[in-house]
Structures are given as C-alpha cells and as structure tokens.
Protein backbone atom coordinates (compact mmCIF):
# COMPACT_ATOMS: atom_id res chain seq x y z
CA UNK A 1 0.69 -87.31 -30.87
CA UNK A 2 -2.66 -88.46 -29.19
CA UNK A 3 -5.36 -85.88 -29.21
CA UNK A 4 -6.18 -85.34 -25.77
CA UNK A 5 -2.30 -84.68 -25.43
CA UNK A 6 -2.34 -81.77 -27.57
CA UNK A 7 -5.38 -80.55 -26.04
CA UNK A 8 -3.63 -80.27 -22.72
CA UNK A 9 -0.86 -78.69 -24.44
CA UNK A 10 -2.82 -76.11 -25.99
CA UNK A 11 -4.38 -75.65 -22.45
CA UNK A 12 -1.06 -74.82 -21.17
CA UNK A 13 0.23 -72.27 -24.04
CA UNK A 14 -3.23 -70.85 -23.23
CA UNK A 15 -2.28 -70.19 -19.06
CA UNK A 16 1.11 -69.18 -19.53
CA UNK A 17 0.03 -66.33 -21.98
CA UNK A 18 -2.54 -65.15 -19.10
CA UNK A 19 0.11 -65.57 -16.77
CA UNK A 20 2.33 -63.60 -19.01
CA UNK A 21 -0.25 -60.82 -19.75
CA UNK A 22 -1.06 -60.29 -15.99
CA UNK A 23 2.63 -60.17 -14.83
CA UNK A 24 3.00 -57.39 -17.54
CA UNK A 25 -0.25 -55.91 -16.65
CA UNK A 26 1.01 -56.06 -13.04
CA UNK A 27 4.59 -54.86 -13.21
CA UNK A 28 3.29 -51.91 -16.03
CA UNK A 29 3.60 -48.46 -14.22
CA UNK A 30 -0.01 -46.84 -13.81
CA UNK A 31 -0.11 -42.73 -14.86
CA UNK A 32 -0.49 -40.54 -11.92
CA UNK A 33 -4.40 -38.47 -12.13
CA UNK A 34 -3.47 -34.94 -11.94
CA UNK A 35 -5.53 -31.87 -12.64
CA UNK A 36 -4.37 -30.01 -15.80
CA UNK A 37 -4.16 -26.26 -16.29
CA UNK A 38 -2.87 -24.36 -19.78
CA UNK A 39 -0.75 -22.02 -19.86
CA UNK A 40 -2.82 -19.00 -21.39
CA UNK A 41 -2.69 -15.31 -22.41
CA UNK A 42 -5.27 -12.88 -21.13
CA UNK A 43 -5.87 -9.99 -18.60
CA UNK A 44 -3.76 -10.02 -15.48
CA UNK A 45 -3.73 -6.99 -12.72
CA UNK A 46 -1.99 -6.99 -9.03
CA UNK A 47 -3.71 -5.75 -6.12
CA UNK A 48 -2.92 -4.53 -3.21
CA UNK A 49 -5.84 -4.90 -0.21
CA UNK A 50 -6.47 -3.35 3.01
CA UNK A 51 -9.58 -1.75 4.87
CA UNK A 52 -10.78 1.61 4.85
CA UNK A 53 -12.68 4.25 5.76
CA UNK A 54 -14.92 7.18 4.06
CA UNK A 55 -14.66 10.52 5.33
CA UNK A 56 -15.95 13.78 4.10
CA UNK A 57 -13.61 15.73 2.04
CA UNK A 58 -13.93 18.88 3.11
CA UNK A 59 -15.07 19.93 7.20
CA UNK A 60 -16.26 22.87 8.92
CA UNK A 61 -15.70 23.51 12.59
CA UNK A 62 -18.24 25.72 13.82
CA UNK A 63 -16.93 27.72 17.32
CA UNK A 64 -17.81 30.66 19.11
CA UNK A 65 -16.32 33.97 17.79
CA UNK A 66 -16.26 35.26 21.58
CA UNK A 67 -17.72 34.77 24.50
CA UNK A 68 -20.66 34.74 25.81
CA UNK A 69 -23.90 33.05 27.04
CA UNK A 70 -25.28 30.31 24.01
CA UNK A 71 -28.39 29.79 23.59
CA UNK A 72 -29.85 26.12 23.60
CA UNK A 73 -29.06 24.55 19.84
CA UNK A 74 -32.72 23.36 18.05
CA UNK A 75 -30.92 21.47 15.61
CA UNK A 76 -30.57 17.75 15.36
CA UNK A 77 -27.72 16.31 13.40
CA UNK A 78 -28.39 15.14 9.87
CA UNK A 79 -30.26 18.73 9.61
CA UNK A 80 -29.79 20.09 6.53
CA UNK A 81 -28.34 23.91 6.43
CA UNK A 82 -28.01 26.92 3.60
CA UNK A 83 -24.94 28.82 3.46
CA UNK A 84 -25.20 32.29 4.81
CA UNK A 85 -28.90 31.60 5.58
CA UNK A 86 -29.87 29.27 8.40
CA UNK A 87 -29.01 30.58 11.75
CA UNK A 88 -27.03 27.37 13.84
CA UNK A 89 -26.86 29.44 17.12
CA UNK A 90 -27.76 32.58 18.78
CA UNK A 91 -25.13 34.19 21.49
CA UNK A 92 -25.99 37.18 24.11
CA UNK A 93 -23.70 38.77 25.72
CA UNK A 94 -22.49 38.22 29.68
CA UNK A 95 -21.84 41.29 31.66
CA UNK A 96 -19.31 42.79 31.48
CA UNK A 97 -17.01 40.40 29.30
CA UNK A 98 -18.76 41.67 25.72
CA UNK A 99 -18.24 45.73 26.52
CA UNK A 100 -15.29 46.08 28.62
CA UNK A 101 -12.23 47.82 26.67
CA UNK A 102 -9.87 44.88 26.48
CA UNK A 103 -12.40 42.87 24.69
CA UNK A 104 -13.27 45.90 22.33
CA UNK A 105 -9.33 45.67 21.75
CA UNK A 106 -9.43 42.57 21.10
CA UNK A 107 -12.12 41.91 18.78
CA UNK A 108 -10.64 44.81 16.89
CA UNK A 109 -7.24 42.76 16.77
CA UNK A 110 -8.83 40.11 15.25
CA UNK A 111 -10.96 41.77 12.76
CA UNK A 112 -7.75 42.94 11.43
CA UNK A 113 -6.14 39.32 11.38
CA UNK A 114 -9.11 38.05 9.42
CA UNK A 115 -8.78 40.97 7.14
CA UNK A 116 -5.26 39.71 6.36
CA UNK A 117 -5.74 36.31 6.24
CA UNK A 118 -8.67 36.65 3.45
CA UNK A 119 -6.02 38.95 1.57
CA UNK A 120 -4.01 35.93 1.92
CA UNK A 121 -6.67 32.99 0.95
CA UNK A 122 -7.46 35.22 -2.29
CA UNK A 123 -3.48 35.57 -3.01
CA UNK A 124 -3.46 31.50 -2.66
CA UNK A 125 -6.80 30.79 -5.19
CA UNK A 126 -5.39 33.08 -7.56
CA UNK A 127 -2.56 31.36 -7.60
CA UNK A 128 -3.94 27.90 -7.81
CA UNK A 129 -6.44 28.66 -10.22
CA UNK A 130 -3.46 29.93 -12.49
CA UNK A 131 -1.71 26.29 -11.71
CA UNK A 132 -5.00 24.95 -12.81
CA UNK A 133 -5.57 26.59 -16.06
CA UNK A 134 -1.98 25.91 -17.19
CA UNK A 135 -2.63 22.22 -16.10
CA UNK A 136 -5.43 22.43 -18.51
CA UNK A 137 -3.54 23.96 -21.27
CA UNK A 138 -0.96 21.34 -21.33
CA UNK A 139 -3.54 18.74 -20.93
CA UNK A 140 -5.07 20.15 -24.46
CA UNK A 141 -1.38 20.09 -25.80
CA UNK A 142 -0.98 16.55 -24.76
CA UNK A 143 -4.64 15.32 -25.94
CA UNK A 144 -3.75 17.11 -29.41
CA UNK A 145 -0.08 15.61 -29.42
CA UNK A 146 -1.91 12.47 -28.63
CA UNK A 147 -4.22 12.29 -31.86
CA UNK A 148 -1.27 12.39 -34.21
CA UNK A 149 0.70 9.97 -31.93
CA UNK A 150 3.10 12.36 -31.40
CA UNK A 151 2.78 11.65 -27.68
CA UNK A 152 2.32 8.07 -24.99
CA UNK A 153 -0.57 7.53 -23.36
CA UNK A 154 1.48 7.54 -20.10
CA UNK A 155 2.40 11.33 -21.32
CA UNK A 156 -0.84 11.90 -21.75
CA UNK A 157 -2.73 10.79 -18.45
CA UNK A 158 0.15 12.24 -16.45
CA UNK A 159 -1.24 15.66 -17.77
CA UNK A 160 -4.85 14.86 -17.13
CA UNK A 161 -3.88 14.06 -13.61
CA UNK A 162 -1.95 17.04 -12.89
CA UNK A 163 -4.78 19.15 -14.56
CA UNK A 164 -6.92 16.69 -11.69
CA UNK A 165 -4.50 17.77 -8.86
CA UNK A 166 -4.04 21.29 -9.72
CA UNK A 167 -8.43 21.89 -10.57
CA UNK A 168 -8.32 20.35 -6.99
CA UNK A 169 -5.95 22.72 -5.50
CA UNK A 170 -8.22 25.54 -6.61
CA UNK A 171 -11.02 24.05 -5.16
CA UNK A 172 -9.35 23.79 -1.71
CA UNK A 173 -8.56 27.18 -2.24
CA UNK A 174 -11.96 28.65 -2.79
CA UNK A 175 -13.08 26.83 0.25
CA UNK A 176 -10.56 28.50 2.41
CA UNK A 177 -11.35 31.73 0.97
CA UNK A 178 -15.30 31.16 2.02
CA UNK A 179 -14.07 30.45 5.69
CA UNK A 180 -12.19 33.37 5.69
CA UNK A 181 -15.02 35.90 4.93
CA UNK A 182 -17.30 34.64 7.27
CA UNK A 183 -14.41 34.33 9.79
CA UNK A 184 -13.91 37.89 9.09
CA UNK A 185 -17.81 38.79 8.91
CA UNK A 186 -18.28 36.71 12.44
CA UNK A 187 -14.93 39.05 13.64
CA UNK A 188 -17.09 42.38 12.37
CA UNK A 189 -20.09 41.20 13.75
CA UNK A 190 -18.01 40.70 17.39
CA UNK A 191 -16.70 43.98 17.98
CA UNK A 192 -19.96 45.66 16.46
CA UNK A 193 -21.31 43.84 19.75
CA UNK A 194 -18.62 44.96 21.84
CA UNK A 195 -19.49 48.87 20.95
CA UNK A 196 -20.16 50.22 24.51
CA UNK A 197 -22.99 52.74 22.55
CA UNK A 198 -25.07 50.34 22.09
CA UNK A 199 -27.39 50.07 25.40
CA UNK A 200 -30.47 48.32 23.97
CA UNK A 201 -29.84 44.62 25.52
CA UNK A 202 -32.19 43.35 22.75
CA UNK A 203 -29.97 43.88 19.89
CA UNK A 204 -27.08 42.40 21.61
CA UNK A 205 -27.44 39.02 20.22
CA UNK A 206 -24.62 37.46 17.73
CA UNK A 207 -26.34 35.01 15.12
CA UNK A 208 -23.88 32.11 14.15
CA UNK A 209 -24.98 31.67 10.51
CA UNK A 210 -24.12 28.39 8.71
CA UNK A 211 -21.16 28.87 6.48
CA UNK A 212 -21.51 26.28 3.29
CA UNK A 213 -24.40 24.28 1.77
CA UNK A 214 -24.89 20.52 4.08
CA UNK A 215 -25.98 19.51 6.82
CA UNK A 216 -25.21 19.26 10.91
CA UNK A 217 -22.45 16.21 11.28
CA UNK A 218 -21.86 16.35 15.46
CA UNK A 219 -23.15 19.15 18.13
CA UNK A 220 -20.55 19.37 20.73
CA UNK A 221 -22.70 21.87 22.73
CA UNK A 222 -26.61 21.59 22.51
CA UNK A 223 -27.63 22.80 26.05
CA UNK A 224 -27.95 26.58 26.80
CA UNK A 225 -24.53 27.56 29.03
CA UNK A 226 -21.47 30.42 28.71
CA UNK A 227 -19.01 29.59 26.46
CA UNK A 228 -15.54 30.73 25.64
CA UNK A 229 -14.14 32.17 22.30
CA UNK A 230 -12.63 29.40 20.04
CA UNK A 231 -15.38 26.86 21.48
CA UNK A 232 -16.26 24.03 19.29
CA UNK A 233 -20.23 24.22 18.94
CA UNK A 234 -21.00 22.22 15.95
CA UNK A 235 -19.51 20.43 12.83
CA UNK A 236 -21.10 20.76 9.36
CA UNK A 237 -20.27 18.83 5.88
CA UNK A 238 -21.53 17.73 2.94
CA UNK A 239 -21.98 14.02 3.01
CA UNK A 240 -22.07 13.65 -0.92
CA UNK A 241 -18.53 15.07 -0.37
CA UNK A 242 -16.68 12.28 0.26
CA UNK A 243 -13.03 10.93 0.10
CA UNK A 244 -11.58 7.70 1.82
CA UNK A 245 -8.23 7.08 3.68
CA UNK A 246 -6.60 3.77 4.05
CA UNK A 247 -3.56 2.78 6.17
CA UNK A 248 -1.66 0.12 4.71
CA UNK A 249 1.64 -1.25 5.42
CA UNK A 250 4.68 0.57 4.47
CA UNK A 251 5.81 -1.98 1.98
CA UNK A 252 2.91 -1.89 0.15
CA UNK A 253 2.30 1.62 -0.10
CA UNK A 254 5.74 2.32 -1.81
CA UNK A 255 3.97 0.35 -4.54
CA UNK A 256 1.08 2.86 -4.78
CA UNK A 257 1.24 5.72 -6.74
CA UNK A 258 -1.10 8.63 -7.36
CA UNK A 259 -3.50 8.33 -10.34
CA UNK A 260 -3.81 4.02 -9.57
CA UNK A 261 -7.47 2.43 -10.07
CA UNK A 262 -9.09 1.71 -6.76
CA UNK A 263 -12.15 -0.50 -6.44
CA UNK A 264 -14.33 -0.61 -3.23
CA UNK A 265 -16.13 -3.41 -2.28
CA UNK A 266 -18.50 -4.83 0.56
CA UNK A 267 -19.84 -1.26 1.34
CA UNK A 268 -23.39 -1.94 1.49
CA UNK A 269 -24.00 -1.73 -2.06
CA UNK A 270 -25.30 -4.06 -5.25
CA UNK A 271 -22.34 -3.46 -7.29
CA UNK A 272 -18.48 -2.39 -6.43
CA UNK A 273 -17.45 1.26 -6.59
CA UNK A 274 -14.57 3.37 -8.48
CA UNK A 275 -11.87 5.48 -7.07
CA UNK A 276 -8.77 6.88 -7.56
CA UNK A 277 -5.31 7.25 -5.52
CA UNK A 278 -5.30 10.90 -5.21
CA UNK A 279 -2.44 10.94 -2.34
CA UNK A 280 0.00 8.51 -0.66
CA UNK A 281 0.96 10.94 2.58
CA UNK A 282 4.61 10.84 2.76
CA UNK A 283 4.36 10.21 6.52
CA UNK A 284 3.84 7.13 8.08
CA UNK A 285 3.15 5.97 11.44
CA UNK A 286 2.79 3.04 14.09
CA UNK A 287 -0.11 0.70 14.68
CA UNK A 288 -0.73 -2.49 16.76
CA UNK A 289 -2.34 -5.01 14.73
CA UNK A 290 -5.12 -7.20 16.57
CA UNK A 291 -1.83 -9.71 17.09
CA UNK A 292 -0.32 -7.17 18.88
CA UNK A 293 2.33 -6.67 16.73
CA UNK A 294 3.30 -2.97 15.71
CA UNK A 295 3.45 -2.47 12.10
CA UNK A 296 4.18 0.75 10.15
CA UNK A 297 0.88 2.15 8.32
CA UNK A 298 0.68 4.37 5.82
CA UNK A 299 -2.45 6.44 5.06
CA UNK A 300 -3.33 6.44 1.48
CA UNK A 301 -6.07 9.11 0.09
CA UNK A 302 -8.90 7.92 -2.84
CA UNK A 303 -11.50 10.21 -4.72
CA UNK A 304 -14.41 8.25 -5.19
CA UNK A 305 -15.04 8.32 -9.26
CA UNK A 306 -18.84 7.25 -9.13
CA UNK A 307 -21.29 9.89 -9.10
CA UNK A 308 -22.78 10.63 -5.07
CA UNK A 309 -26.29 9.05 -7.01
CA UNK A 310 -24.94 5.59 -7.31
CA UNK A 311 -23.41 5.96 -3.66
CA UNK A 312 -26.60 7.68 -1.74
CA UNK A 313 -26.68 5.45 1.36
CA UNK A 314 -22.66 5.94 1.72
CA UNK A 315 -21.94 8.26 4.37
CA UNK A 316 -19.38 9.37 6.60
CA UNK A 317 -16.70 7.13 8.86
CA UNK A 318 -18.42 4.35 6.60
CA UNK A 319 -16.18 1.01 6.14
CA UNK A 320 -15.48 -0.37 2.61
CA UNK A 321 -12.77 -2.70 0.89
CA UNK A 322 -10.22 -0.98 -0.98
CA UNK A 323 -8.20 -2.83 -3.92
CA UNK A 324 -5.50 -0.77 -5.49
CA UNK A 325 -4.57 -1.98 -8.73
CA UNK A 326 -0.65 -0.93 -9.28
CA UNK A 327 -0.03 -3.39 -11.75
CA UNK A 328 -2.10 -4.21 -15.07
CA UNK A 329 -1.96 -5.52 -18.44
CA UNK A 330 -4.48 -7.29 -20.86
CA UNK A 331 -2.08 -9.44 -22.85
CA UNK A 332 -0.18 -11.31 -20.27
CA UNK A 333 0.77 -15.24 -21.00
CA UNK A 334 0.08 -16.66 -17.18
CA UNK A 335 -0.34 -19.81 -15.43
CA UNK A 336 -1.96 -20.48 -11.65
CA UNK A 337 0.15 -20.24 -9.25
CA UNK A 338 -0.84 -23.77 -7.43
CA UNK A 339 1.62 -25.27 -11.04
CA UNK A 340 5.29 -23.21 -9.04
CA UNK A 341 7.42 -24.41 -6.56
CA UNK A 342 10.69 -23.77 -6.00
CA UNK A 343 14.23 -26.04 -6.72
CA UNK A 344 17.61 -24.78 -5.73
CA UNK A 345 15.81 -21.32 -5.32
CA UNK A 346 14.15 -21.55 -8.65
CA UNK A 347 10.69 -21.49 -10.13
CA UNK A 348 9.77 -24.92 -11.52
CA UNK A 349 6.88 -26.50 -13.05
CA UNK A 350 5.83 -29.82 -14.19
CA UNK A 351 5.12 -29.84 -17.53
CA UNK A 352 2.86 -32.56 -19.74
CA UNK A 353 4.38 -33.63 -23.09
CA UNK A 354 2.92 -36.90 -24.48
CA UNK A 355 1.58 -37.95 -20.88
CA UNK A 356 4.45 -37.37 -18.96
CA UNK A 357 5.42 -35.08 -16.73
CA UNK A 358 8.45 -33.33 -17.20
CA UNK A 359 10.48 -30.89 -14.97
CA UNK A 360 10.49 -26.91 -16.52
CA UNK A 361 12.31 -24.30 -15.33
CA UNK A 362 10.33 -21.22 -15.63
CA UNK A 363 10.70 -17.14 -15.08
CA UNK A 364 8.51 -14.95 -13.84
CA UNK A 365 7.15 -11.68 -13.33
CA UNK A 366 4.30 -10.63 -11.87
CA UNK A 367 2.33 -12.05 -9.25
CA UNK A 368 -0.79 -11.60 -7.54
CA UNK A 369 -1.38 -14.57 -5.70
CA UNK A 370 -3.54 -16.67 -8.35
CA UNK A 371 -2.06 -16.30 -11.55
CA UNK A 372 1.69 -15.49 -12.53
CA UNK A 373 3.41 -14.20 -15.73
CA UNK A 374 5.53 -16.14 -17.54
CA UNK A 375 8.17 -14.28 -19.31
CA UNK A 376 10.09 -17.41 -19.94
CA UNK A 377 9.93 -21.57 -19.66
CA UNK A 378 6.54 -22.14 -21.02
CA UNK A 379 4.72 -21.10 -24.57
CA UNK A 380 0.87 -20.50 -24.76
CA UNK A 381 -0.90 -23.68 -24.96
CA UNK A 382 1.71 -25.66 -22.36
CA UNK A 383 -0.08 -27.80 -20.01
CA UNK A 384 0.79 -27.91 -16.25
CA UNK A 385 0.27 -29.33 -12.89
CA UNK A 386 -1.28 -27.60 -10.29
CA UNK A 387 -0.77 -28.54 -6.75
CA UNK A 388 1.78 -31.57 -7.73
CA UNK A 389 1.76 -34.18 -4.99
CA UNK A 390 4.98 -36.11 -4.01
CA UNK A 391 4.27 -39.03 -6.58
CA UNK A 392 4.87 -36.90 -9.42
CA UNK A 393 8.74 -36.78 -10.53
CA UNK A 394 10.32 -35.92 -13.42
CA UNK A 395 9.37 -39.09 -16.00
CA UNK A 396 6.42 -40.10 -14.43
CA UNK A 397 3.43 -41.31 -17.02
CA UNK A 398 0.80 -38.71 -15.53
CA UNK A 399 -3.56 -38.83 -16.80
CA UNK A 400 -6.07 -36.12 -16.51
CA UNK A 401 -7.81 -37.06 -13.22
C-alpha cells in the first residue's frame, strides 16, 4: 500500500474517533447543580410569635372617698410619690352634702364595710402565704430528691414554679391588704369630716394621700371642680413593675403552657429580653384582624425575668416581640425544611448517594418553619436537596452547584 494512502487512512480513523467522542460527549447526560444541605444533629426549639404589649403589674385607682369640692391637682404625671406620705389631692367640703345625717350614715356604713373587707384581705394573705411556704417546702423536697436522682427535672421545675405561682399569690395578697387599710383609713377620715361638731371650716379638708411607692401614670381630673364619691382622680404604678399580655390565636395558645421561655425582641433595646409564661387566661375572645377577618385571640400573661436595670427605658403600654418557645431540645438530628415535599401525602426528600439523587421517604416531628426533625428516613451525615426544581427525578446524576 502506497504511503500517501495510508496517510489518508490514518486521517480517517483519526475523524471518526472525534466524531465518536463528541456523539458520546453529546448524547452523555449532564448532572443537575443543586445546592447541598447535611442532615445534622444540634439544637432545635419551636416558636410561637405574636405582638405584645407591657403593662404594669399591679394598678392603683385613686377616687374620691366622698364628695366634695377638689382642689386643683399640682402634679404632673411621671411624678414620683411615697406611700402614706405625699399628699395627691386636697378635698373641702360643699354645704350641706359633708354634714347632713344621711351622709354621716353613710360614711359610717362604709367605714364598717372597709373594716370587714381588711378582715377579709388579711384572712386571704394568710392563707396564701401558707400556700407559699408549703410551695417552698416541697420545692426543697424536690431540689434534695433531685441531688440523689431520686427525682426528673420536669418534677423538679414543676415545684419551683408552683413555689413561683403561690410566692406570687402572696404578693397579690399583701397588695390588696395595703388598699384595704387606706380604703378603710380614707373611710375614717370621711365620717370624721362628716361630724356636725366640728364648726371650724379650716379643718374641714380631706388629704388624699398616695397609697404605694411610684409615680402618677394618668390624672383624670386636674382642674379644681365638685366631684362625686367613687370619682376616678388619678392612677398611680410602679413602672419597674411590669408584666406583658399577648393575644394570640386560639390554636396556638393551646400549645402554651405556664412556666414556657419567652424572649422579647425589637423593644428599643441592644440585646433581647427574658420572660416567662406566667398565665394562659382560660377565656378567649374575638378580634378583627387588619384583613378584616375575625379571629379568636387569646391573652397570654409573661413575667419579665431580666432585672428592671437592664430594662430602664421600658415602660408602660410599650410594644415588644414575644417568642414563646413550647418546644426544645439540644440533640435533635434535623434537616431544612426547603429539602420536604410531599408524595401521595408523604414527606419525601431527595437524597445524594454517589451523585445521584435518589427519592427518600422520611418522618418527621417537629417543625418550626426552618429546620425539621427527622425521626426516621435519613442518618446524620445524609446529604439533601433543598428547594429541588422539576429537573431533578429519582436517578438523575445531580453536582454541587
């Protein structure tokens, strides 16, 4: 054979293997670029969110014991006032209302109702102060049971929060008991005034003292004019005192319980702030959302845990972000949920093994919106696909994008 014809035939071995290397090259399937995410254990919580709103805990309606003619209010609110001390208002008396015999009567009457109802309020504190040093008893029980493991942690805390509740309780109490002496010293004070002996007009004044420790919230009546008994004339708190209530839907709050972890964000502060459920009201009640739909709310109660000096500037009717956690766990195997979609009614996933993606069922558990728990389908290290696009099937040669 000549040489120039086995040069061309070399020539043409040579082009049909390039032909034959592009037509495989061509007709080879090309992986899919996916993002990959591994199935991992760590911390997982659920959270429930919803708006909110600080109030102070505990308020104090200021009215007049009786009536008569008020004299005009100095005080402005945010004034601070001392218990027993710092005079809010000053009433005189309007002729003949303060001396006739039916208001004598009656300011008698009441002096006697305020007598019983302190008998009453010191009955109640008794009482809860007994609740709260038995709480506190089997809280010591349950922290010693505790140390030898002969007890559960969820033991345990359920103790510490009724000893919480009950220490609570008797705090409540002694408040009420405080109202009801100086309702029953502004009762005295009344019919002293209504004594038709007295005829000096200059000692017939009533002095509204200030009943706690805080400072002036609203003043309903500043301006000097004659008011009725039972009039509102002021509200006083203590704005280091506070508590916020949330409403949230009825569904969710079934999953709240008293005692769950509350954080509280975007209230004006550098850093988030720690509370605790202290009361799902077993009430609910109808609201229009801003679609004007009507939804059923629930108001949900939470002690704020951080001390008032880490919360100065918070005050009252403030807004903040409440997150109850009702779920939480720190060894939880989970995956984003972006990698699930359902089949038949089914959680799926597409799993990578050697490069190709491959159809999983999975179970799971929890869920709070970006991560899920896998209780079965997938072991730790698995790699998945979030947000899978139509291209990817079951079989299909996939590559980290």
């Amino acid at each position: 054979m000549a040489k120039h014809q086995i040069r061309n035939l070399v020539y043409w071995l040579l082009a049909v293997v390039v032909v034959g290397v592009v037509v495989v090259l061509a007709v080879k399937p090309r992986p899919v670029l996916v993002d990959i995410a591994v199935a991992a254990r760590g911390a997982m919580d659920v959270r429930i969110e919803e708006d909110g709103k600080t109030r102070i805990r505990e308020r104090y309606m200021v009215s007049s014991p009786l009536t008569g003619r008020l004299l005009r209010v100095t005080w402005d609110v945010g004034d601070a006032v001392v218990g027993g001390e710092t005079i809010l208002a000053r009433l005189e008396p309007t002729d003949p209302d303060l001396l006739d015999p039916r208001t004598i009567a009656q300011a008698r009457a009441r002096v006697r109702a305020a007598e019983r109802k302190l008998e009453a309020t010191k009955a109640a504190l008794a009482k809860a102060e007994a609740a709260a040093d038995f709480a506190e008893v089997e809280m010591g029980r349950a922290r010693q049971l505790r140390r030898t493991n002969a007890a559960s942690i969820s033991e345990f805390e359920e103790k510490e929060l009724a000893f919480r509740q009950r220490s609570e309780d008797a705090r409540a109490a002694g408040f009420n008991v405080d109202i009801a002496e100086y309702e029953l010293e502004l009762q005295r004070a009344a019919l002293l005034l209504s004594d038709p002996d007295q005829t000096d007009d200059g000692d017939m004044e009533l002095s509204i003292r200030a009943p706690i420790d805080g400072r002036v919230l609203r003043i309903y009546q500043e301006s000097t004019a004659v008011v009725a008994a039972g009039v509102a004339l002021m509200e006083l708190g203590d704005p280091t005192d506070l508590e916020v209530v949330a409403d949230f839907l009825s569904r969710d709050a079934v999953r709240i319980s008293a005692g769950d972890r509350v954080i509280m964000r975007h209230w004006g502060g550098l850093r988030p702030l720690e509370g605790r459920v202290r009361l799902v009201e077993p009430s609910g009640f109808t609201k229009v959302s801003a679609l004007g739909v009507e939804e059923q709310r629930v108001n949900v109660i939470i002690d704020l845990v951080d001390p008032s000096e880490q919360r100065a500037e918070l005050g009252d009717g403030f807004r903040v972000d409440c997150e109850v956690v009702v779920w939480e766990d720190t060894d939880v195997l989970q995956i984003p949920t972006s990698a699930l979609f359902r089949v038949d009614g089914n959680w799926h996933v597409f799993a990578i093994e050697a490069n190709t993606a491959r159809l999983r069922p999975v179970e799971i558990d929890h869920n709070n919106g970006t991560v899920a728990e896998i209780i079965e389908g997938l072991e730790e290290g698995a790699q998945v696909i979030p947000h899978p696009s139509d291209t990817i099937e079951d079989g299909v040669l996939v590559e980290q994008r």
